[in-house]
N, C-alpha and C. Protein backbone atom coordinates (compact mmCIF):
# COMPACT_ATOMS: atom_id res chain seq x y z
N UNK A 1 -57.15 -17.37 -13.04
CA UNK A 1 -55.97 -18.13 -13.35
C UNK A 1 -54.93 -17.27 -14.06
N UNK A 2 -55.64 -16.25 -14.85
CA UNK A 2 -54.91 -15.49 -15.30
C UNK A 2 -53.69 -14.46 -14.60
N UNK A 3 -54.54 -14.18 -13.49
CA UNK A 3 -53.48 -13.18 -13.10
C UNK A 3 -52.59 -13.72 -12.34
N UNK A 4 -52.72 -15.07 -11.81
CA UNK A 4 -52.04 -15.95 -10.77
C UNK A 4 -50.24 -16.66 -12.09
N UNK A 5 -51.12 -16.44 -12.85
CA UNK A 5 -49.83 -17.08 -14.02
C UNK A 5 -48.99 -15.76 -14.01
N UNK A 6 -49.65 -14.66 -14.02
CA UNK A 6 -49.16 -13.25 -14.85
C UNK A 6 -48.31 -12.70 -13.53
N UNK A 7 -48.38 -13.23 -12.11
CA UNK A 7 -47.83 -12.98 -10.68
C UNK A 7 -46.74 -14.22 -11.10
N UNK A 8 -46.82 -15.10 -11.44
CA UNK A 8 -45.79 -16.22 -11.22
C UNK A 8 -44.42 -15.56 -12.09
N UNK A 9 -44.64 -14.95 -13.27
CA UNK A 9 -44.44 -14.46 -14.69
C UNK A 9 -43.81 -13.35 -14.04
N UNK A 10 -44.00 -12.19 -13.48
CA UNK A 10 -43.60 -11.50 -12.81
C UNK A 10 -42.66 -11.61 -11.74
N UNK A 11 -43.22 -12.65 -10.72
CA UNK A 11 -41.98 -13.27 -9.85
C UNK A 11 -40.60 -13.59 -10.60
N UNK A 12 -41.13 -14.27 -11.61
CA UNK A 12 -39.65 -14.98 -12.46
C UNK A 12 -38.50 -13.78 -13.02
N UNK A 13 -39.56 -12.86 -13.26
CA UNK A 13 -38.64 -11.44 -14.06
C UNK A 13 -37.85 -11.08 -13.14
N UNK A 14 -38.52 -10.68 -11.61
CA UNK A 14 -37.72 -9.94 -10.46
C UNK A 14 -36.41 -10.94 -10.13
N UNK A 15 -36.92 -12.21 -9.94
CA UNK A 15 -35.45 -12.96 -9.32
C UNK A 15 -34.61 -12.56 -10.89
N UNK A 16 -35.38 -13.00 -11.98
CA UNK A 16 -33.71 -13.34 -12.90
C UNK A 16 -33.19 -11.54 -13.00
N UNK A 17 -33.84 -10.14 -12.60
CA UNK A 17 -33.05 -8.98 -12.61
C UNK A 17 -32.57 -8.88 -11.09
N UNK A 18 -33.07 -9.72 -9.82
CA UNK A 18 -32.39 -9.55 -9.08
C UNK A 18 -30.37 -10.38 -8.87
N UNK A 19 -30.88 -11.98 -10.31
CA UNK A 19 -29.43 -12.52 -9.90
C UNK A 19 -28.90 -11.17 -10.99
N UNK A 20 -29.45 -10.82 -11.92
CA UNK A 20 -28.21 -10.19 -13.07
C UNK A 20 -28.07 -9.02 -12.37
N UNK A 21 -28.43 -8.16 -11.59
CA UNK A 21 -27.75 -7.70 -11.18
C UNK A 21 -26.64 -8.10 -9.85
N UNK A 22 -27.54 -8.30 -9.38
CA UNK A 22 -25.82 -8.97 -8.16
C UNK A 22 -24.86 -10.14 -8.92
N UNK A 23 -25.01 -10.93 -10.24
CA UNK A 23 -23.92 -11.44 -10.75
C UNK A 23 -23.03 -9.73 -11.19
N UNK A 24 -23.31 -8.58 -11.73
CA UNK A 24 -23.08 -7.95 -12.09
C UNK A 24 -22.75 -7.00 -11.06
N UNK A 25 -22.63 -7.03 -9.74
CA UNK A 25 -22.11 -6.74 -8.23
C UNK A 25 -21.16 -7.09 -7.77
N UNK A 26 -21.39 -8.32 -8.50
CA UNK A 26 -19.90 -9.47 -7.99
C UNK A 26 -18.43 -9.15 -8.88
N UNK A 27 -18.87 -9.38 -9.91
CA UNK A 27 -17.81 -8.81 -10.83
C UNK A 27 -17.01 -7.73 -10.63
N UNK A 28 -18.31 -6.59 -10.66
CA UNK A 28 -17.30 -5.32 -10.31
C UNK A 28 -16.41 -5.45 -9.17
N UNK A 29 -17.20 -6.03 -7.86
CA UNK A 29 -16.38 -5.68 -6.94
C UNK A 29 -15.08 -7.05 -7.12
N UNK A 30 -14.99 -7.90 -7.45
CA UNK A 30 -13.83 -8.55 -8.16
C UNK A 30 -12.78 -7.86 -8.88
N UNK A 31 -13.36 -7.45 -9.46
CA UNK A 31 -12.42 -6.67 -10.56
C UNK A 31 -11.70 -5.60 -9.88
N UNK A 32 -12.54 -4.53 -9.19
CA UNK A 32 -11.47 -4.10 -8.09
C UNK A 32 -10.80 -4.21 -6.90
N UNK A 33 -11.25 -5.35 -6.65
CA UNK A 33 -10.04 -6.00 -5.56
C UNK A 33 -9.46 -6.56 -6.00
N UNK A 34 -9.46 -6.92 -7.35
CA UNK A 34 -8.45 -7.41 -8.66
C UNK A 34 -7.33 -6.51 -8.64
N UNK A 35 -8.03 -4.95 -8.86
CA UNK A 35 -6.90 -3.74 -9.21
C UNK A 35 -6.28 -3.82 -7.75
N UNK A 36 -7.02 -3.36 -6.76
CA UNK A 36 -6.60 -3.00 -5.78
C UNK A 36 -5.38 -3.90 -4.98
N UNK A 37 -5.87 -5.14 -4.88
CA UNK A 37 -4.55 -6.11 -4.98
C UNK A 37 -3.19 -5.84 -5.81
N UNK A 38 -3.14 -5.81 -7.39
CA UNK A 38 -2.06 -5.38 -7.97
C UNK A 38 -1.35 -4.39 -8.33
N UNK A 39 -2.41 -3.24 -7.19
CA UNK A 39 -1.41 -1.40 -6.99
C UNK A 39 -0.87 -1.96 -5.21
N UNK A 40 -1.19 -2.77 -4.70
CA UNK A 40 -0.55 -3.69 -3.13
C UNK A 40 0.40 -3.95 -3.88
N UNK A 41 0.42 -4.73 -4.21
CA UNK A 41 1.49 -6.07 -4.75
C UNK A 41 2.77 -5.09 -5.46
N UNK A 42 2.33 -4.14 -6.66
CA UNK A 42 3.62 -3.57 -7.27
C UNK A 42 3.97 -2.75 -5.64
N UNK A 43 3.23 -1.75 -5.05
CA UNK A 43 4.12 -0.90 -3.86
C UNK A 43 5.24 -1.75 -3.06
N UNK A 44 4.66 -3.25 -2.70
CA UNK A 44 4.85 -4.07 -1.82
C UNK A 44 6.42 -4.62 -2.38
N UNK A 45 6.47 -4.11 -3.91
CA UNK A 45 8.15 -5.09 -4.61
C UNK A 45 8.84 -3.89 -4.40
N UNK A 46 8.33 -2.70 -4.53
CA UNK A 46 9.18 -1.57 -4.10
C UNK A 46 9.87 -1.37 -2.79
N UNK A 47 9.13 -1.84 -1.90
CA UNK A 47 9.24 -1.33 -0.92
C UNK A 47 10.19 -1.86 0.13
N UNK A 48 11.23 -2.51 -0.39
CA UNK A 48 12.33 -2.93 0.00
C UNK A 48 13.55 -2.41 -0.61
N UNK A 49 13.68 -1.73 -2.00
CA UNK A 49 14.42 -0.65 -2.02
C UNK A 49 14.39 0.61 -1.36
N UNK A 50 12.76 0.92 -0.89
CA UNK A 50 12.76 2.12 -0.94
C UNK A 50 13.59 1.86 0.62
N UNK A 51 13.00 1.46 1.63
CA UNK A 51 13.53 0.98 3.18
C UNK A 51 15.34 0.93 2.70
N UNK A 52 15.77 0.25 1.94
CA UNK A 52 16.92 0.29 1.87
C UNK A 52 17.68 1.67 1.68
N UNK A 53 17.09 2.36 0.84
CA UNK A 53 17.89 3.84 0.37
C UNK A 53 17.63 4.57 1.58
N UNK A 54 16.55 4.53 2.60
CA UNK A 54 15.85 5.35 3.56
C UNK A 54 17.30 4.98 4.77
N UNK A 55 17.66 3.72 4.92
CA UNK A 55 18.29 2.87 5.94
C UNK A 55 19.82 4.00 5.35
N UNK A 56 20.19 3.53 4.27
CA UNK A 56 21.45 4.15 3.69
C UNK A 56 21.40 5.24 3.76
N UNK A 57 20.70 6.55 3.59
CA UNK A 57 20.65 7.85 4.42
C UNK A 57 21.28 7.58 5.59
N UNK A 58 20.09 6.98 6.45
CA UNK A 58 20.34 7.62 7.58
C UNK A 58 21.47 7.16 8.36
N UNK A 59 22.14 6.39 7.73
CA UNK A 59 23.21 5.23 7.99
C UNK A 59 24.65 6.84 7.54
N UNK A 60 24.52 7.14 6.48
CA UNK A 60 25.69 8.51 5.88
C UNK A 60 25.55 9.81 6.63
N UNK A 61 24.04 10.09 7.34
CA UNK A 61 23.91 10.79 8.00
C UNK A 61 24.53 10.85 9.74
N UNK A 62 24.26 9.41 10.15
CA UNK A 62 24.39 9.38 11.52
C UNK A 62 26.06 9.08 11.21
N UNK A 63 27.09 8.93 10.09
CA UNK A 63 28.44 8.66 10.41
C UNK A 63 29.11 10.00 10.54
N UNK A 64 28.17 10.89 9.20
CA UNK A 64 28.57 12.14 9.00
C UNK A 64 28.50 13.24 10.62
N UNK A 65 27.95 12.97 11.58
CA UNK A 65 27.28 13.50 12.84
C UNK A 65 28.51 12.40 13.49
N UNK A 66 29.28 11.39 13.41
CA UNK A 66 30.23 11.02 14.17
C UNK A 66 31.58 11.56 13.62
N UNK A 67 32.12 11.94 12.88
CA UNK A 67 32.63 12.12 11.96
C UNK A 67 32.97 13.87 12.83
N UNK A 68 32.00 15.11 12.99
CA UNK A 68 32.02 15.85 12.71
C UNK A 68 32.29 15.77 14.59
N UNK A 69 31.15 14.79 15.36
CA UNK A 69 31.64 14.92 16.46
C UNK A 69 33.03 14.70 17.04
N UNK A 70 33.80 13.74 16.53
CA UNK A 70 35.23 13.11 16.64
C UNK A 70 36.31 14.06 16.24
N UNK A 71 35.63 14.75 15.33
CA UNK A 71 36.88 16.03 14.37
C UNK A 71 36.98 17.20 15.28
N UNK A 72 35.44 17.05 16.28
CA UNK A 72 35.44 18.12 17.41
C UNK A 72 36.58 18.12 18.54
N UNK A 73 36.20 16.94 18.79
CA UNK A 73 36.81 15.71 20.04
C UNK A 73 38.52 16.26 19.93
N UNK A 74 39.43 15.60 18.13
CA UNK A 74 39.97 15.54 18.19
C UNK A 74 40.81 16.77 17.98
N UNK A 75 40.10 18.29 18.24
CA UNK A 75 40.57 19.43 17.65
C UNK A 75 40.84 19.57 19.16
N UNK A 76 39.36 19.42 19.75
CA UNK A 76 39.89 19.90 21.41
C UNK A 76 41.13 19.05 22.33
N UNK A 77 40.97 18.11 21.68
CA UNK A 77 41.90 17.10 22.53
C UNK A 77 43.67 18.16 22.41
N UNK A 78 43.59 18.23 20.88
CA UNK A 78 45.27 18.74 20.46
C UNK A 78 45.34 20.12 21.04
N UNK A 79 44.11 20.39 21.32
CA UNK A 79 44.04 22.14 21.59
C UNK A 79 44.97 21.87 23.23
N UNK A 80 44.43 21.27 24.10
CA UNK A 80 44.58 20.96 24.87
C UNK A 80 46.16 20.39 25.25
N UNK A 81 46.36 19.67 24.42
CA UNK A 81 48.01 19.02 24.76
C UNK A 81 49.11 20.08 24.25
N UNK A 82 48.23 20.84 23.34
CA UNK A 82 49.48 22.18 22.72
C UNK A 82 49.48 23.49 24.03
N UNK A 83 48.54 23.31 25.28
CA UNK A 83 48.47 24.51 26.20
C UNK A 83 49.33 24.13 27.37
């Protein structure tokens, strides 16, 4: 009887270190999909300025490239009406 109590006694130890550790599984991995969510979330408020300044480049860039083409345009054009 003894050892059948001292197996039951034993069973009881393994489950309650098997929940404390997986309660203690759970947490962690909570906690960093806790973090990991709120390094998402801050990139995610950024990231409509950043698209914006990226847009505004390339927006000064592609006028500056019309700009330089037209100044071409309009050098050859006069070159042309002065011959």
């Amino acid at each position: 009887m003894l050892s059948v109590s001292s197996s039951a006694t034993g069973a009881k130890q393994l489950r309650e270190e098997v929940v404390a550790t997986l309660s203690h599984i759970s947490e962690t991995m909570t906690q960093t999909i806790s973090g990991l969510a709120s390094a998402q979330k801050a990139q995610l408020e950024h990231l409509p300025t950043k698209l914006g300044l990226l847009l505004r480049q390339a927006s000064v860039e592609k006028l500056d490239g019309v700009r330089v083409e037209s100044g071409s345009g309009a050098e050859t054009a006069s070159e042309k009406k002065l011959s």
